[in-house]
Structures are given as structure tokens and as C-alpha cells.
PDB file of N, CA and C in Angstrom:
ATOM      1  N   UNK A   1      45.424 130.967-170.203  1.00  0.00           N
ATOM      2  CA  UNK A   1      44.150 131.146-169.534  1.00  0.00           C
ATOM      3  C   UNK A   1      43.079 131.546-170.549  1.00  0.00           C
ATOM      4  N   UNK A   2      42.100 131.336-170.577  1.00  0.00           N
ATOM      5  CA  UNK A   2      40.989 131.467-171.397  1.00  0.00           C
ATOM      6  C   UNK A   2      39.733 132.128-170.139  1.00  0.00           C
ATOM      7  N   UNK A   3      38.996 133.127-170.822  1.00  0.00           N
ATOM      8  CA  UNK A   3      38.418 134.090-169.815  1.00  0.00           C
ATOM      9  C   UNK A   3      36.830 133.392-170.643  1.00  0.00           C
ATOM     10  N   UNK A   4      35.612 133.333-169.539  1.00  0.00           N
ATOM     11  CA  UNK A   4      33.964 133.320-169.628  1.00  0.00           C
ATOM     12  C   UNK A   4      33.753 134.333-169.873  1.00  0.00           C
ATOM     13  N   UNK A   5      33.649 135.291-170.916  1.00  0.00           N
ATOM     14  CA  UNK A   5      32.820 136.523-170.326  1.00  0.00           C
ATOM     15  C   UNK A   5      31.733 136.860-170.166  1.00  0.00           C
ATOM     16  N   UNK A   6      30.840 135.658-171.199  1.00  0.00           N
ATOM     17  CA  UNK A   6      29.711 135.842-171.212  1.00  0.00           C
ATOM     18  C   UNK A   6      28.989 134.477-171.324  1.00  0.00           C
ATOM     19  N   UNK A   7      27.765 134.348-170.317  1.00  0.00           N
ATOM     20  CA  UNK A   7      27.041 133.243-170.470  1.00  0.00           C
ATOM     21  C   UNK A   7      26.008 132.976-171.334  1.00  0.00           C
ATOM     22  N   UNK A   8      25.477 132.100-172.480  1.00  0.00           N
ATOM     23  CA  UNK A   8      24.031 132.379-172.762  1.00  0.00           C
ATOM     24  C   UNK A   8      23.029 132.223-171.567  1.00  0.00           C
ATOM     25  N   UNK A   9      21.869 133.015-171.858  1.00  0.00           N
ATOM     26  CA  UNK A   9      20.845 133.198-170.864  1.00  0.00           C
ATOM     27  C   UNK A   9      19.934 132.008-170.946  1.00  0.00           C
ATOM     28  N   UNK A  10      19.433 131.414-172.137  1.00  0.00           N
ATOM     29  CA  UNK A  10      18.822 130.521-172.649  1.00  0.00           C
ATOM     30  C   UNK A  10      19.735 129.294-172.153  1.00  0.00           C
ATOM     31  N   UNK A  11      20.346 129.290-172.653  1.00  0.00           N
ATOM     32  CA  UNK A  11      21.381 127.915-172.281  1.00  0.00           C
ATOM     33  C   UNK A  11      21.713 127.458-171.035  1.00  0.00           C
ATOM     34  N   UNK A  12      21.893 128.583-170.298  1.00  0.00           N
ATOM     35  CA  UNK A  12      21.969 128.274-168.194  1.00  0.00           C
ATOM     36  C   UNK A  12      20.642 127.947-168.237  1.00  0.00           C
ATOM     37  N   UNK A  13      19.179 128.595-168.643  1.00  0.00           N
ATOM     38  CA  UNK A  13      18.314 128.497-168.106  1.00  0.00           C
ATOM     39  C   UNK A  13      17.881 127.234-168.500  1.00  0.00           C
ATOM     40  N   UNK A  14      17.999 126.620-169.281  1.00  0.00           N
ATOM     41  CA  UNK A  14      17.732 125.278-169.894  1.00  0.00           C
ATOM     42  C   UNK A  14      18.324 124.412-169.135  1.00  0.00           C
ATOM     43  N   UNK A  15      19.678 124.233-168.837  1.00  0.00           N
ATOM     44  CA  UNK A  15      20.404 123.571-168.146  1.00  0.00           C
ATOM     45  C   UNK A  15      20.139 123.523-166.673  1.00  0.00           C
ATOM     46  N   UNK A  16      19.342 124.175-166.149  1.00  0.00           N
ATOM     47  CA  UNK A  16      19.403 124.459-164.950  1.00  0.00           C
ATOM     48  C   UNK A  16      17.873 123.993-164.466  1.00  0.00           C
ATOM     49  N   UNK A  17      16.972 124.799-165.344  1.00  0.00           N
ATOM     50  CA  UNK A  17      15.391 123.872-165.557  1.00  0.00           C
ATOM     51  C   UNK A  17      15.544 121.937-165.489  1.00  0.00           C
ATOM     52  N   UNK A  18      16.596 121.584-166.552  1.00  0.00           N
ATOM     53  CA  UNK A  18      16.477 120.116-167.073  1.00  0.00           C
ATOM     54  C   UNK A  18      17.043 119.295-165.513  1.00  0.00           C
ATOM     55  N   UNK A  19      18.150 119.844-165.195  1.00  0.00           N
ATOM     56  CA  UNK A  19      18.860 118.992-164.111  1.00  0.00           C
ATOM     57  C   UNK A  19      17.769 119.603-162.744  1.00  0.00           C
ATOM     58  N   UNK A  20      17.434 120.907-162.257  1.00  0.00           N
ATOM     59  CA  UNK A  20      16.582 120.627-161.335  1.00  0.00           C
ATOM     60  C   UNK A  20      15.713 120.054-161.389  1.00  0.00           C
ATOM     61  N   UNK A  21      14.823 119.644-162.565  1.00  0.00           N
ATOM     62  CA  UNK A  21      13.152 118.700-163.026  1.00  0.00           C
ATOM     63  C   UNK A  21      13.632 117.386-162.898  1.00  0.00           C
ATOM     64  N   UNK A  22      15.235 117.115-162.819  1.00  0.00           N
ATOM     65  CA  UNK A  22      15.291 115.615-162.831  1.00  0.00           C
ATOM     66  C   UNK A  22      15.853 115.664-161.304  1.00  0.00           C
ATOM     67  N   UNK A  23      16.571 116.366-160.631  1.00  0.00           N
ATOM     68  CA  UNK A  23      16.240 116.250-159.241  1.00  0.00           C
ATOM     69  C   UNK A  23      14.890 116.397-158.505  1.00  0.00           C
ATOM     70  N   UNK A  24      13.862 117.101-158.976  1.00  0.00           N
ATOM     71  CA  UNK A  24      12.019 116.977-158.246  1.00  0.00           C
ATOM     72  C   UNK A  24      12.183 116.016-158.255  1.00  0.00           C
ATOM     73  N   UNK A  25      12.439 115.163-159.788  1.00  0.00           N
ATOM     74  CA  UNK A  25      11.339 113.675-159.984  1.00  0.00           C
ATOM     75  C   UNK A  25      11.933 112.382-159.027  1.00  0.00           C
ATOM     76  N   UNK A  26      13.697 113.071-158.859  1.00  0.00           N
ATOM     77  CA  UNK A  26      13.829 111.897-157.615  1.00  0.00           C
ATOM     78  C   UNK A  26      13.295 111.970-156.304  1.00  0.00           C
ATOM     79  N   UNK A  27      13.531 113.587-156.194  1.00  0.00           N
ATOM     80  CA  UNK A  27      12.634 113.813-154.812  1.00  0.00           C
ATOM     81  C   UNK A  27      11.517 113.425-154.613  1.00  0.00           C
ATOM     82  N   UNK A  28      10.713 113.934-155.740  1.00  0.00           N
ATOM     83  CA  UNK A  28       9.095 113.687-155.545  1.00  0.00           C
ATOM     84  C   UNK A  28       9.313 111.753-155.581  1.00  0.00           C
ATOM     85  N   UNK A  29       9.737 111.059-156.301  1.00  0.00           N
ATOM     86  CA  UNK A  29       9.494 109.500-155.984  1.00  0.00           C
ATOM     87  C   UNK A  29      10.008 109.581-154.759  1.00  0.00           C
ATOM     88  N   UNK A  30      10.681 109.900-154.396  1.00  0.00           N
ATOM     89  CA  UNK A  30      10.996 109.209-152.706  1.00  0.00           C
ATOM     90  C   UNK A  30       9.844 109.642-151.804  1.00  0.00           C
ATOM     91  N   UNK A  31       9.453 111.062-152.036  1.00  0.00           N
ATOM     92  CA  UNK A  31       8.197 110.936-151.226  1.00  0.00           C
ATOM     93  C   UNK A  31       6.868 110.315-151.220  1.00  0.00           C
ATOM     94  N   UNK A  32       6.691 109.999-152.625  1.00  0.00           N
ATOM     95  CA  UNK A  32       5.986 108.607-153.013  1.00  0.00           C
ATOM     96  C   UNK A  32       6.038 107.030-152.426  1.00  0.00           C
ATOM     97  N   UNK A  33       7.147 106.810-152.329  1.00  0.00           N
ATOM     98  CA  UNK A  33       7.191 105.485-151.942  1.00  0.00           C
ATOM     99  C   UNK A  33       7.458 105.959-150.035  1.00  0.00           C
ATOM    100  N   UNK A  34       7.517 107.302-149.730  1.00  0.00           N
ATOM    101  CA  UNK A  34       7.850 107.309-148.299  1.00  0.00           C
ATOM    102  C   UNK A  34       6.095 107.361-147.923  1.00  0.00           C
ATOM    103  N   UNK A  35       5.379 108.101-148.705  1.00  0.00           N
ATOM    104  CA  UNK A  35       4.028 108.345-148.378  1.00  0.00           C
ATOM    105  C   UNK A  35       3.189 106.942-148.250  1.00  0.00           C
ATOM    106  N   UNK A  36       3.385 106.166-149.496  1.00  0.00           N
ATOM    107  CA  UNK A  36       2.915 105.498-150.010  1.00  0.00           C
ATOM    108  C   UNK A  36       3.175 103.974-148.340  1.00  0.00           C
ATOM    109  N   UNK A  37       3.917 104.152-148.271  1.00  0.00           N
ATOM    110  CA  UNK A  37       4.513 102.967-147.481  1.00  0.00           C
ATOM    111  C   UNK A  37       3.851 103.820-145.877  1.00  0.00           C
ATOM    112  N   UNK A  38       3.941 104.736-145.618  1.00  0.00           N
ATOM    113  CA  UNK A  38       3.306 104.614-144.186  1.00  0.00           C
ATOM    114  C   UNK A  38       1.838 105.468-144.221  1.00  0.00           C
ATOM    115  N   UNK A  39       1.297 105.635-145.465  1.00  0.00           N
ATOM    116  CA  UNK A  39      -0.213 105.238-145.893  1.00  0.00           C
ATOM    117  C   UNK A  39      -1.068 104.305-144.987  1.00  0.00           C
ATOM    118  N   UNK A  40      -0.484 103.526-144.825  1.00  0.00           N
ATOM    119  CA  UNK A  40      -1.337 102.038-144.546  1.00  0.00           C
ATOM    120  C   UNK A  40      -0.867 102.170-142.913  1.00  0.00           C
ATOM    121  N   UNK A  41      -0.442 102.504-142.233  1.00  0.00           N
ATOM    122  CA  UNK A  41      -0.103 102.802-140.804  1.00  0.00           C
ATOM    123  C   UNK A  41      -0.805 103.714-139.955  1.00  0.00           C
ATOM    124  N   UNK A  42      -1.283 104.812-141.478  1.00  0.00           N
ATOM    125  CA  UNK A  42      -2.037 105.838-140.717  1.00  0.00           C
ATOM    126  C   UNK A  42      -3.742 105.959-140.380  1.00  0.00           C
ATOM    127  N   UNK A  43      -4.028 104.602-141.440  1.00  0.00           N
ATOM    128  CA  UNK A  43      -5.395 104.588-141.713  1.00  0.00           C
ATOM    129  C   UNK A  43      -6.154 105.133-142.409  1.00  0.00           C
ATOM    130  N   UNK A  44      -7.294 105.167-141.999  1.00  0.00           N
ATOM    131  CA  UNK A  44      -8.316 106.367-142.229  1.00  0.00           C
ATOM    132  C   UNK A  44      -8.393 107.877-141.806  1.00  0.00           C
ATOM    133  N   UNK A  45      -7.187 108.242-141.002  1.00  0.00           N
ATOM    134  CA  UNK A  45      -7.277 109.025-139.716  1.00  0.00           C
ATOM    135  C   UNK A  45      -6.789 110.193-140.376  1.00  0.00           C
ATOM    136  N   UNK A  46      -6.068 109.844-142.043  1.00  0.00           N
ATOM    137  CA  UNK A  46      -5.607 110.837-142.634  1.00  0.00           C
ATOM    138  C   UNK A  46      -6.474 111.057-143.809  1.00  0.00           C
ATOM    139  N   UNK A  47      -6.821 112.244-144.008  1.00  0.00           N
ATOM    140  CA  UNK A  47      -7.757 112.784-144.782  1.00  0.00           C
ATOM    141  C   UNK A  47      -7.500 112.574-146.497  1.00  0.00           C
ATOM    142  N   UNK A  48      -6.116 112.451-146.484  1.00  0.00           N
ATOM    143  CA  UNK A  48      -5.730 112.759-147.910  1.00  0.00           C
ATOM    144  C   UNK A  48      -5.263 110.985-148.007  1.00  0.00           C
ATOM    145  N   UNK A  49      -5.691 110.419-149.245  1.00  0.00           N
ATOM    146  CA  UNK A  49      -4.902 109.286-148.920  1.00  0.00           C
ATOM    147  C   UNK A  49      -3.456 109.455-149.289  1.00  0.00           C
ATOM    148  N   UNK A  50      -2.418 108.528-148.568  1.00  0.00           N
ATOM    149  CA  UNK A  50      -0.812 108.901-148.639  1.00  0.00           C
ATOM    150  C   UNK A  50      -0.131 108.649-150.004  1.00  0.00           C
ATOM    151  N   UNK A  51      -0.861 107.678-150.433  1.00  0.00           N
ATOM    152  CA  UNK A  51      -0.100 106.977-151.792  1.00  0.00           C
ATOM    153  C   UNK A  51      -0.343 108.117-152.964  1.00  0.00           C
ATOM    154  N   UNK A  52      -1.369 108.910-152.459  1.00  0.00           N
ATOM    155  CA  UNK A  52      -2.315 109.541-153.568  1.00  0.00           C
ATOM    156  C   UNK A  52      -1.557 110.767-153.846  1.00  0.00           C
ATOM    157  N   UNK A  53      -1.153 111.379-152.817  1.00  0.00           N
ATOM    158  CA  UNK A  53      -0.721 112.524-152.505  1.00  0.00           C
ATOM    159  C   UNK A  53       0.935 111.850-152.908  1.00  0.00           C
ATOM    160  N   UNK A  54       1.449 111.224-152.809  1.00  0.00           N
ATOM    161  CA  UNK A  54       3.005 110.838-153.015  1.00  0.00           C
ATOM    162  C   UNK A  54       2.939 110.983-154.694  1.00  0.00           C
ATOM    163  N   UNK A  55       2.126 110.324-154.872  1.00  0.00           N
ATOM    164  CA  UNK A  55       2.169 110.325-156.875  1.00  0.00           C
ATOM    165  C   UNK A  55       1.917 111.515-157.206  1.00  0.00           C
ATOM    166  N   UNK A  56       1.061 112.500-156.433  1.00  0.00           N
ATOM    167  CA  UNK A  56       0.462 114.078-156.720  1.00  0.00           C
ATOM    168  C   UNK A  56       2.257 114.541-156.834  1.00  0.00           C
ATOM    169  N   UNK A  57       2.857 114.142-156.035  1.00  0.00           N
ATOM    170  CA  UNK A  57       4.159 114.660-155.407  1.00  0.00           C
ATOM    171  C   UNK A  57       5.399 114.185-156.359  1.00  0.00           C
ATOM    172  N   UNK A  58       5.185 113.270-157.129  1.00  0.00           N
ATOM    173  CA  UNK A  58       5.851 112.306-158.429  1.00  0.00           C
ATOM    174  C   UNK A  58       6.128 113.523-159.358  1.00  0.00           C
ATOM    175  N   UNK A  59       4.637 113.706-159.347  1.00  0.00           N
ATOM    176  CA  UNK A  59       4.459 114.588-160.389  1.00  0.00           C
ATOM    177  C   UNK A  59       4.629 116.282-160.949  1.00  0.00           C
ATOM    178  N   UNK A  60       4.285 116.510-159.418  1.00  0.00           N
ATOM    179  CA  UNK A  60       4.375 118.154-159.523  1.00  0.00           C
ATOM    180  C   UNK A  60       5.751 118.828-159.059  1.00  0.00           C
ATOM    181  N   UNK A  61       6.547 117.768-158.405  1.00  0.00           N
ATOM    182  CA  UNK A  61       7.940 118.154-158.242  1.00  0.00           C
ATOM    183  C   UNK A  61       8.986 118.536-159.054  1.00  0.00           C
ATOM    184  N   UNK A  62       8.941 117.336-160.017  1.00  0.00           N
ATOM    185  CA  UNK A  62       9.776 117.574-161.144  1.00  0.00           C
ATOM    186  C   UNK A  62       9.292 118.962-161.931  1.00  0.00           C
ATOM    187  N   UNK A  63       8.179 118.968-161.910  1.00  0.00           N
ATOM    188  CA  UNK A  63       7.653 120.619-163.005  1.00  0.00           C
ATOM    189  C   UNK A  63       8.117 121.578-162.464  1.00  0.00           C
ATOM    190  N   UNK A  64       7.724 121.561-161.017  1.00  0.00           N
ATOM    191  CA  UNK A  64       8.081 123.050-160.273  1.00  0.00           C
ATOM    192  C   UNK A  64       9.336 123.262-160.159  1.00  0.00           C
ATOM    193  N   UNK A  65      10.467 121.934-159.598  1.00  0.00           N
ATOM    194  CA  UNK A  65      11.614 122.212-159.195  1.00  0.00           C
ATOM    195  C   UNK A  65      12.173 122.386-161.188  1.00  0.00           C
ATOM    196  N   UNK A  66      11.831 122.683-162.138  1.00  0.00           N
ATOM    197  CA  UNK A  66      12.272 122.901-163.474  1.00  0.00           C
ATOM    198  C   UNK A  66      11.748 124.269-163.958  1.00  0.00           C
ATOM    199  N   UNK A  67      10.686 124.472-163.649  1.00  0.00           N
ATOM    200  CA  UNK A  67      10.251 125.656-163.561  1.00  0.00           C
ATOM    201  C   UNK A  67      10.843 126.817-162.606  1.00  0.00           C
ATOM    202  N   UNK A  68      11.574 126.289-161.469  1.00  0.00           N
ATOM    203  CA  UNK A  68      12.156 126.943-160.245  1.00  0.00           C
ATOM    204  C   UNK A  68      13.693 127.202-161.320  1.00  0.00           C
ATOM    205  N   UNK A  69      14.029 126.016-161.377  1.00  0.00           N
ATOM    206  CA  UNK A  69      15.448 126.107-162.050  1.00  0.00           C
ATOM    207  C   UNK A  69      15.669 126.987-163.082  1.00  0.00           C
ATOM    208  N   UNK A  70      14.612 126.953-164.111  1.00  0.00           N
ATOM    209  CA  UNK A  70      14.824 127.588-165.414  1.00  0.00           C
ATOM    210  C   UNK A  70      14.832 128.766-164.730  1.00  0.00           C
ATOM    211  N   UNK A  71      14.455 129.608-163.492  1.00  0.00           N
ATOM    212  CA  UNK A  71      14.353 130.871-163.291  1.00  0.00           C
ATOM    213  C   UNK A  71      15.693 131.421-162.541  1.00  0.00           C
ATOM    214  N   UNK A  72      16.109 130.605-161.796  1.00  0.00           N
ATOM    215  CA  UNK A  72      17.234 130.923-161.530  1.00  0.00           C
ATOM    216  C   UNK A  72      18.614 130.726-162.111  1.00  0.00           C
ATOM    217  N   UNK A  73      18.719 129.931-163.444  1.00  0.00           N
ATOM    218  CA  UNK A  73      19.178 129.730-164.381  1.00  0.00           C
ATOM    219  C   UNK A  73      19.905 130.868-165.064  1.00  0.00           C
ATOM    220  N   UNK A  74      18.359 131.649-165.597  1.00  0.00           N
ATOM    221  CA  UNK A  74      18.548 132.935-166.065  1.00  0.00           C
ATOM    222  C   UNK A  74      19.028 133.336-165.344  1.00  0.00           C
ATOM    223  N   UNK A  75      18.500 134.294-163.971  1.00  0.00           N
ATOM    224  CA  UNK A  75      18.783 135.218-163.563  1.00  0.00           C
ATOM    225  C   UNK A  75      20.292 135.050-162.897  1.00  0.00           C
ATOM    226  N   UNK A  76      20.683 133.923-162.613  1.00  0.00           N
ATOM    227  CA  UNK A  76      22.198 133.795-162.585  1.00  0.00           C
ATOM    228  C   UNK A  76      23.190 134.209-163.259  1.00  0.00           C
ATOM    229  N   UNK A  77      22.742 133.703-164.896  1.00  0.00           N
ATOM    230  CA  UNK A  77      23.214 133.674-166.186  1.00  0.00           C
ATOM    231  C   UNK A  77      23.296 135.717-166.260  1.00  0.00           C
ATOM    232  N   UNK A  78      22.273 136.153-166.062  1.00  0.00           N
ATOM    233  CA  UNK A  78      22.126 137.907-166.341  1.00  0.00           C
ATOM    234  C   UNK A  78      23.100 138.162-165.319  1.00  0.00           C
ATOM    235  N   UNK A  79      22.661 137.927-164.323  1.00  0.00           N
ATOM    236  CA  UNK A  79      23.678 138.383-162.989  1.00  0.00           C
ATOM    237  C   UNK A  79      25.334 138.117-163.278  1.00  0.00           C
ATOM    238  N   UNK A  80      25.796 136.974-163.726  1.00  0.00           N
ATOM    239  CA  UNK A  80      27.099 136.762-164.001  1.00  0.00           C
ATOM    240  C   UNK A  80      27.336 138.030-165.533  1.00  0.00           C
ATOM    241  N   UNK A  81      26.343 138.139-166.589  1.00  0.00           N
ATOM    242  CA  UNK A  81      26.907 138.465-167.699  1.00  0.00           C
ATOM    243  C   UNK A  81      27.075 140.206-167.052  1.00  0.00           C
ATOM    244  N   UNK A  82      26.406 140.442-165.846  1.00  0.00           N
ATOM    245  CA  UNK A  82      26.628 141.840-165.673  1.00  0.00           C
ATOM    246  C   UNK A  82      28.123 142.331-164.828  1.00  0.00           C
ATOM    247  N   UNK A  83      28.108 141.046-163.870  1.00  0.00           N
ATOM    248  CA  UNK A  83      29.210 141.222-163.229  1.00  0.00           C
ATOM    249  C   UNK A  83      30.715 140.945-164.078  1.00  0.00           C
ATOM    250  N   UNK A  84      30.769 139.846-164.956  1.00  0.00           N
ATOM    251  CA  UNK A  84      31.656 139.846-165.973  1.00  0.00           C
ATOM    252  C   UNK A  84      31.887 141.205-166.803  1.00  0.00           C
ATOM    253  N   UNK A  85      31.091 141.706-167.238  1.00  0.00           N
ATOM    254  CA  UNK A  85      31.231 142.838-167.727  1.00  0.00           C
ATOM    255  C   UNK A  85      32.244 143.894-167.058  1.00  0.00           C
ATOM    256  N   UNK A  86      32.093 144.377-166.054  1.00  0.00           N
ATOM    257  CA  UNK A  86      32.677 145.173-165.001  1.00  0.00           C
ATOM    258  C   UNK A  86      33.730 144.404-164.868  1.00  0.00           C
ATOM    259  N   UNK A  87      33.773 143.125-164.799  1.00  0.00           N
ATOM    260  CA  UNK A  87      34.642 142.347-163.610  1.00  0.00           C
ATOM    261  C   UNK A  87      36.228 141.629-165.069  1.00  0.00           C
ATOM    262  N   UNK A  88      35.585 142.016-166.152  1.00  0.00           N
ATOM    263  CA  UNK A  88      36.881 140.916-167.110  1.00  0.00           C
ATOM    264  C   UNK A  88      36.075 139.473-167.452  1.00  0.00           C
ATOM    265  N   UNK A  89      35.500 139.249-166.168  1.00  0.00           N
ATOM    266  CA  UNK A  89      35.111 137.612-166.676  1.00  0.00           C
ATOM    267  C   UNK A  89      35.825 136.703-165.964  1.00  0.00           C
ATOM    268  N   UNK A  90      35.817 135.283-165.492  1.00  0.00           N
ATOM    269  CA  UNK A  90      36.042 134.432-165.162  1.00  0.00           C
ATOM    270  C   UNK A  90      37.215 133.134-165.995  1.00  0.00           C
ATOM    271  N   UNK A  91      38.333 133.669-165.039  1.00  0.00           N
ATOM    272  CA  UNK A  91      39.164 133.006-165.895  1.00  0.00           C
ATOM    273  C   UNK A  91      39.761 131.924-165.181  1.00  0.00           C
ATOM    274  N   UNK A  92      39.942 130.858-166.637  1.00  0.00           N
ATOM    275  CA  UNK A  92      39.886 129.286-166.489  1.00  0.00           C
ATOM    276  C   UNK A  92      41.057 128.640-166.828  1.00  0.00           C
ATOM    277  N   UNK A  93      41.886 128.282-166.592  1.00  0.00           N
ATOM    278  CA  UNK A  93      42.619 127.214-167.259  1.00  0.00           C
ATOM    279  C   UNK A  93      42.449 125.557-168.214  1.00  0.00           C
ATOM    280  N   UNK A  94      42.371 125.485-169.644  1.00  0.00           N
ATOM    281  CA  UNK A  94      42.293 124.327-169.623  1.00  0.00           C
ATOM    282  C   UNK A  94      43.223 123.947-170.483  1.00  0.00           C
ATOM    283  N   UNK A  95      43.558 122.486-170.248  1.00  0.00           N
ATOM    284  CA  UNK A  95      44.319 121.381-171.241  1.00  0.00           C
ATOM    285  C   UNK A  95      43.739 120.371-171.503  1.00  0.00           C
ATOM    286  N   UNK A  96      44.172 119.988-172.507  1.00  0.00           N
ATOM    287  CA  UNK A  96      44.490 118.733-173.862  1.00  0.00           C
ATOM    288  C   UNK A  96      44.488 117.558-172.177  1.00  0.00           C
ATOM    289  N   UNK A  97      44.137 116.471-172.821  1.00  0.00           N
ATOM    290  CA  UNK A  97      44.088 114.951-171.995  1.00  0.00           C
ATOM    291  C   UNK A  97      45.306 114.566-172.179  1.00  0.00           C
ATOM    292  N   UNK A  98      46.074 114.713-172.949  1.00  0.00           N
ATOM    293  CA  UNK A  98      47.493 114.342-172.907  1.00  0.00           C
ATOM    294  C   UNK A  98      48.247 115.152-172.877  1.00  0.00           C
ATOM    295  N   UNK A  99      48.600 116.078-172.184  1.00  0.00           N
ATOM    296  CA  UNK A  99      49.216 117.334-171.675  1.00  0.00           C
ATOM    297  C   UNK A  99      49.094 117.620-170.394  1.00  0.00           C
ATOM    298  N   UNK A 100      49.951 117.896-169.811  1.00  0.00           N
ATOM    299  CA  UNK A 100      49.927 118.028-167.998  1.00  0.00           C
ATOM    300  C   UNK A 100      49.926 119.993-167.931  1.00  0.00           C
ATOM    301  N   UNK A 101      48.880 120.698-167.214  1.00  0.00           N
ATOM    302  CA  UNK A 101      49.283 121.861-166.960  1.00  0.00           C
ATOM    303  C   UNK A 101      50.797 121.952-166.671  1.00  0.00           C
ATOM    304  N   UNK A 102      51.447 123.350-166.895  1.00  0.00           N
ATOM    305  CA  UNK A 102      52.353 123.341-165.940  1.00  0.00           C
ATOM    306  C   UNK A 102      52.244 124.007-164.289  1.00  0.00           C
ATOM    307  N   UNK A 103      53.152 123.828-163.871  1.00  0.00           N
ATOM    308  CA  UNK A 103      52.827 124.067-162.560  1.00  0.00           C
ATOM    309  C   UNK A 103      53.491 125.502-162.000  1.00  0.00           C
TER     310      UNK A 103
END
């Protein structure tokens, strides 16, 4: 068994910023092409145009949901390195690709 005891703080938070900013940017495109496409259904009747606001939404998703991430990243990363501390750490089993655990 091989024990985590400690996470970098930088390194979760990076990891966690990069993959949530690339989940916004899918989110935010889908609401782009969802805006964008019933835009033209709604008319004039909507104040903001839809397509306009979907690309606003392209854009500011990916930042925030990376900016969101990098924060909970850390504070995960602190939170685990405190509870590891007290706790031993998180222990893992691993093997070789050509080696079967035993059982």
C-alpha cells in the first residue's frame, strides 16, 4: 500500500481551474447554439439579442467555471492536507500493467 499524505495546493488548484474552464466552455457553447437557435423564434420581444448573449455565455463560462475551480481546488487540496495529517493519509494500492494485485 502506498499512503497520499499530502497534496500540492498549486497543483489541485491548477488541475481543477483547467478541467472546470474546459467544462464552462462546453457548457457555455451549448448555451450558445441553444440561445442562438431560438433567438429567431423570439423576435424582437426579447430585449437582449439571444445569439449575443449565448457568445457573452461562450465566453464568460469557461473563465468563471476556472476561476470557480481553481478555488475549490485549493481549498480541497488544504482541507485534505489537514485531514491527512490527523488522519495518516489516504491509502492506495497500486501495480505494474503486468502484474495482477493479489487478492
Amino acid at each position: 500500500m502506498v499512503k497520499i499524505e499530502k497534496i500540492g495546493v498549486a497543483s489541485a488548484a491548477k488541475i481543477y481551474g483547467l478541467t472546470l474552464g474546459a467544462l464552462g466552455f462546453f457548457i457555455g457553447i451549448f448555451y450558445a447554439l441553444f440561445l442562438s437557435v431560438f433567438s429567431g423564434l423570439l423576435g424582437d420581444e426579447f430585449p437582449i439579442s439571444g445569439a449575443g448573449l449565448g457568445i457573452g455565455m461562450a465566453i464568460v463560462f469557461p473563465i468563471m467555471y476556472g476561476i470557480i475551480g481553481f478555488i475549490v481546488g485549493a481549498l480541497g487540496a488544504v482541507v485534505y492536507n489537514f485531514v491527512a495529517s490527523k488522519t495518516g493519509g489516504l491509502e492506495i494500492q497500486l501495480s505494474k500493467d503486468d502484474e495482477r494485485p493479489l487478492m
